[in-house]
Protein backbone atom coordinates (compact mmCIF):
# COMPACT_ATOMS: atom_id res chain seq x y z
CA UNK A 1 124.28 98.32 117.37
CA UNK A 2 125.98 101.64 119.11
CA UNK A 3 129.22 102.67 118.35
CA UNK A 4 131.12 101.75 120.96
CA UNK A 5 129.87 98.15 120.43
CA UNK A 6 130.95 98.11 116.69
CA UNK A 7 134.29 99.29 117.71
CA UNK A 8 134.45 96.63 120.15
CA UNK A 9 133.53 94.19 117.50
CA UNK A 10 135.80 95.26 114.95
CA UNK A 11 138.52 95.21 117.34
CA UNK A 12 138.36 91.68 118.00
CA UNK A 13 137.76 90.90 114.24
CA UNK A 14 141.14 92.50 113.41
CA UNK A 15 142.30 90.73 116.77
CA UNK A 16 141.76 87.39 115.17
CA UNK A 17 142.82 87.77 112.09
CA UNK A 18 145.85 85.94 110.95
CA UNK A 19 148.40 87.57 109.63
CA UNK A 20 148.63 86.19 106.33
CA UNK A 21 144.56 86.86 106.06
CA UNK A 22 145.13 90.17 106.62
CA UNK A 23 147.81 90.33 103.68
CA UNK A 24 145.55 88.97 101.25
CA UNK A 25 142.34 90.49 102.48
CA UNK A 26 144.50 94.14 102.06
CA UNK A 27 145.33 92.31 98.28
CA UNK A 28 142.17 91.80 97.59
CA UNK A 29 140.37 95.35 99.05
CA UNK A 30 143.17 97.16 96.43
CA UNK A 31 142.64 94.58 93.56
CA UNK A 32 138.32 95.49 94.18
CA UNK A 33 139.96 99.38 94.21
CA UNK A 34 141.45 99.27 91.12
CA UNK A 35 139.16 97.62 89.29
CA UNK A 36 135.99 100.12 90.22
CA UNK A 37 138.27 103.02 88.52
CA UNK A 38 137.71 105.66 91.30
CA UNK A 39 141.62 107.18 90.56
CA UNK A 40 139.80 108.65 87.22
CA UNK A 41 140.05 112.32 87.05
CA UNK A 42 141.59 112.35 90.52
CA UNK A 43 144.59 115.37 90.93
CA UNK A 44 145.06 115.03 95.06
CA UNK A 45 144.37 111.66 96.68
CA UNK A 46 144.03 111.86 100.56
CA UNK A 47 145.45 108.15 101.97
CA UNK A 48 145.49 106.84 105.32
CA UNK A 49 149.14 105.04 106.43
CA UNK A 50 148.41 101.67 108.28
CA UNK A 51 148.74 101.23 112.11
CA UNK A 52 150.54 98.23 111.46
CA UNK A 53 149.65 97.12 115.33
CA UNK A 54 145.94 97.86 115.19
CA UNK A 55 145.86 95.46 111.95
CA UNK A 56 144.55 98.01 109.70
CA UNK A 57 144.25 97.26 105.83
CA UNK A 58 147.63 97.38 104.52
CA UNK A 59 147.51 99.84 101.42
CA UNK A 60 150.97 100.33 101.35
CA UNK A 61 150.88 98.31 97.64
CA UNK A 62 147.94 100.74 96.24
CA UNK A 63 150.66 103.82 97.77
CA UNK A 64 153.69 102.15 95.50
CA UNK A 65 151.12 101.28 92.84
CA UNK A 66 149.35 104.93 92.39
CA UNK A 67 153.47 107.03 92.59
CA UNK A 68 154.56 104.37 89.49
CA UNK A 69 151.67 103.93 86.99
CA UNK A 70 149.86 107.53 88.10
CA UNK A 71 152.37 109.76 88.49
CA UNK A 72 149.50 112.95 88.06
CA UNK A 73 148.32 111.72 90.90
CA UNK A 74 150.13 114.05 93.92
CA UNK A 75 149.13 111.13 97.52
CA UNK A 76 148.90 113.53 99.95
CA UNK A 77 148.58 112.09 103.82
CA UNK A 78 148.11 113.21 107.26
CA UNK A 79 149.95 114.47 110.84
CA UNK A 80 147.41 114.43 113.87
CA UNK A 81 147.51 117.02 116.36
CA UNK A 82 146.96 114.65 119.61
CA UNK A 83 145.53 118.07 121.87
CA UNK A 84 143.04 119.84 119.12
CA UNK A 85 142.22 116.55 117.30
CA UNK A 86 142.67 118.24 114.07
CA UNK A 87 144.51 117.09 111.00
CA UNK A 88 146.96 118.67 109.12
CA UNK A 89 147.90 117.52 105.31
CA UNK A 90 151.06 117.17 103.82
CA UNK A 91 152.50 115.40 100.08
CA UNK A 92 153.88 112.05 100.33
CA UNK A 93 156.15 110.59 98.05
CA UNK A 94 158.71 107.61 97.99
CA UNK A 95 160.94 109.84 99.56
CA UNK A 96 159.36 111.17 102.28
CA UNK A 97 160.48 110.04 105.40
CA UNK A 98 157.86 108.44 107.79
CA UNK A 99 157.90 108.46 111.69
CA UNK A 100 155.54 107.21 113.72
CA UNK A 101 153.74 109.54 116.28
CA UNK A 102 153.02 108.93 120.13
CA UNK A 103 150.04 106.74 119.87
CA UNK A 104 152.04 104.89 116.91
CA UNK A 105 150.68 106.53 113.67
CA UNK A 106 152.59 106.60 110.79
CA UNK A 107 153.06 109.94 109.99
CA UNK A 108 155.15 111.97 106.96
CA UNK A 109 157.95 114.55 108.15
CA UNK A 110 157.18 117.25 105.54
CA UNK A 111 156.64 120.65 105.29
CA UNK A 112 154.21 121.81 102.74
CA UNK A 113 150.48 121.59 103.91
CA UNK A 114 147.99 120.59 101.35
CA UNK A 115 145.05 122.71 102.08
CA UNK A 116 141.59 119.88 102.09
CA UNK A 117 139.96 121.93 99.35
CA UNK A 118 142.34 120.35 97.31
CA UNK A 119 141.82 117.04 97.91
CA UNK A 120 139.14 114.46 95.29
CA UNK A 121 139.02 111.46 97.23
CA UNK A 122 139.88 110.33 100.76
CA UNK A 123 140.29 106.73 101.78
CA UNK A 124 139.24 105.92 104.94
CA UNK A 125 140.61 103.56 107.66
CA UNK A 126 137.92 102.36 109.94
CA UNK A 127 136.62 99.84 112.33
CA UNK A 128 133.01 99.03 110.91
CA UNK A 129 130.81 100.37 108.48
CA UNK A 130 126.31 100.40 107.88
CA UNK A 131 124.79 100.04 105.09
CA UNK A 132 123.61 103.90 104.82
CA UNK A 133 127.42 104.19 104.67
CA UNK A 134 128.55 105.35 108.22
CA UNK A 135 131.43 104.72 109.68
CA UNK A 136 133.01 103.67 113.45
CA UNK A 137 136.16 104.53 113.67
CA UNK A 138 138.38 104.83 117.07
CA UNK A 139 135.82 107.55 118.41
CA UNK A 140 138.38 110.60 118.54
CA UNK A 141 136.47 112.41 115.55
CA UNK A 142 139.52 113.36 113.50
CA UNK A 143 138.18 112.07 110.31
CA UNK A 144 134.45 113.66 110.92
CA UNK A 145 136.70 117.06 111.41
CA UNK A 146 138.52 116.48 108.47
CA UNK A 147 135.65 115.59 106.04
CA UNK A 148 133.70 118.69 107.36
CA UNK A 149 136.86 121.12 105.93
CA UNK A 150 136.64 119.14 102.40
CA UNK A 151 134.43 119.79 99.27
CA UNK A 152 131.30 118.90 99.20
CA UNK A 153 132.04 116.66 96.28
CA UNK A 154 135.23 115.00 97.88
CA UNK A 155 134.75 110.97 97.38
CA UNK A 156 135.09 109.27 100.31
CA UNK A 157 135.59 105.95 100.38
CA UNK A 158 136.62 103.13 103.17
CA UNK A 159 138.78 100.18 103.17
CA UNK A 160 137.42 97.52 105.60
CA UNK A 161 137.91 93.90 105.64
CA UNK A 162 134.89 93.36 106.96
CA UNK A 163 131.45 93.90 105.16
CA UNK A 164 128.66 96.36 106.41
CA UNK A 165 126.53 96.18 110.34
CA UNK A 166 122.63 96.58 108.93
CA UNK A 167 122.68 99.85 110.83
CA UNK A 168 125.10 102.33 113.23
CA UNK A 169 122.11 103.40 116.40
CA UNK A 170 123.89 106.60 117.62
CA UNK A 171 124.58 108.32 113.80
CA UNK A 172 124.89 112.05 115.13
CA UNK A 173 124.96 115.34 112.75
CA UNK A 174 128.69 115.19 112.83
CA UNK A 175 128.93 111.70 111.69
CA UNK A 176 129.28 112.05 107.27
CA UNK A 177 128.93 108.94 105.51
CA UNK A 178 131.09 107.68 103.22
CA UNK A 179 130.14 107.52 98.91
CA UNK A 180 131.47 103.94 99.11
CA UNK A 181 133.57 101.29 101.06
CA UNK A 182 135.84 98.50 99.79
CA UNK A 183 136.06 95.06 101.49
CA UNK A 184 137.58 91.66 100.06
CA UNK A 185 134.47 90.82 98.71
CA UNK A 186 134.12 94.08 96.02
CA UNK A 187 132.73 97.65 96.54
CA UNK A 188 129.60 99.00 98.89
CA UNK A 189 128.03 102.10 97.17
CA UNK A 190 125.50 104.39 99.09
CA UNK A 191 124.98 107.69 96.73
């Protein structure tokens, strides 16, 4: 399948979920998280914040989990710039105030950018996911342009509550897949 008809799929997956699947799916892609032990020797952890509207996997619990029982850990997420398409990175912590932006992301008011080169391992929101790892998210190509300013040995890994298409038709060079992706059902590894 193309892109645009995974992210038409995954749309209407998310569209049908109930709301109370969608709290214990988001339980159960954290639980699958936690147990595979990728927070090990991670300084800078990149999250995304949930569009709560778009039905996205709720990691709000893993936030609240890593700031009390990893406190090494610095969470760092994201501001979008809605003309260049570009991310910016900033720390988050439980007192950062969060606003959400004009297409309704959830994004920190802070002031110290985190420079990517920083950053061990990114978590992913996304719409669908192959089994080579690729991912379809909304099609704006702020997370390809983000990944491409990271190390080369940044994890990357999704959260999807929905397991892996056999294969993504249109991959492109820009496209960089992801080391693994977590769904209700346990953990997808691809390197």
């Amino acid at each position: 399948m193309t892109k645009a008809e995974l992210r038409k799929q995954g749309r209407e997956q998310r569209k049908n979920l109930l709301p109370e699947e969608a709290v214990i799916h988001s339980l159960s892609i954290i639980q699958h998280f936690q147990e595979a032990d990728f927070l090990r020797d991670i300084q800078v952890l990149h999250v995304f914040l949930p569009i709560r509207k778009q039905k996205e996997v709720d990691n709000w619990p893993l936030i609240h989990r890593i700031w009390g029982s990893y406190p090494h850990i610095q969470v760092v997420t994201s501001v979008s710039d809605l003309k260049t398409r570009e991310m910016r990175h900033f720390p988050l912590t439980p007192d950062t105030p969060v606003v959400e932006n004009a297409w309704g992301i959830p994004e920190p008011e802070a002031e110290e950018m985190i420079a990517e080169e920083r950053i061990d391992l990114v978590l992913l929101p996304l719409l669908a996911f192959d089994r080579s790892g690729y991912r379809v998210g909304y099609g704006m190509g702020f997370y390809d342009r983000f990944l491409a300013k990271c190390r080369k040995d940044v994890q990357k890994v999704g959260f999807s509550f929905f397991g892996p298409s056999d294969r993504i038709d249109d991959v492109d060079r820009y496209d960089i897949p992801m080391d693994a992706c977590v769904t209700p059902e346990g953990c997808c590894y691809f390197r």
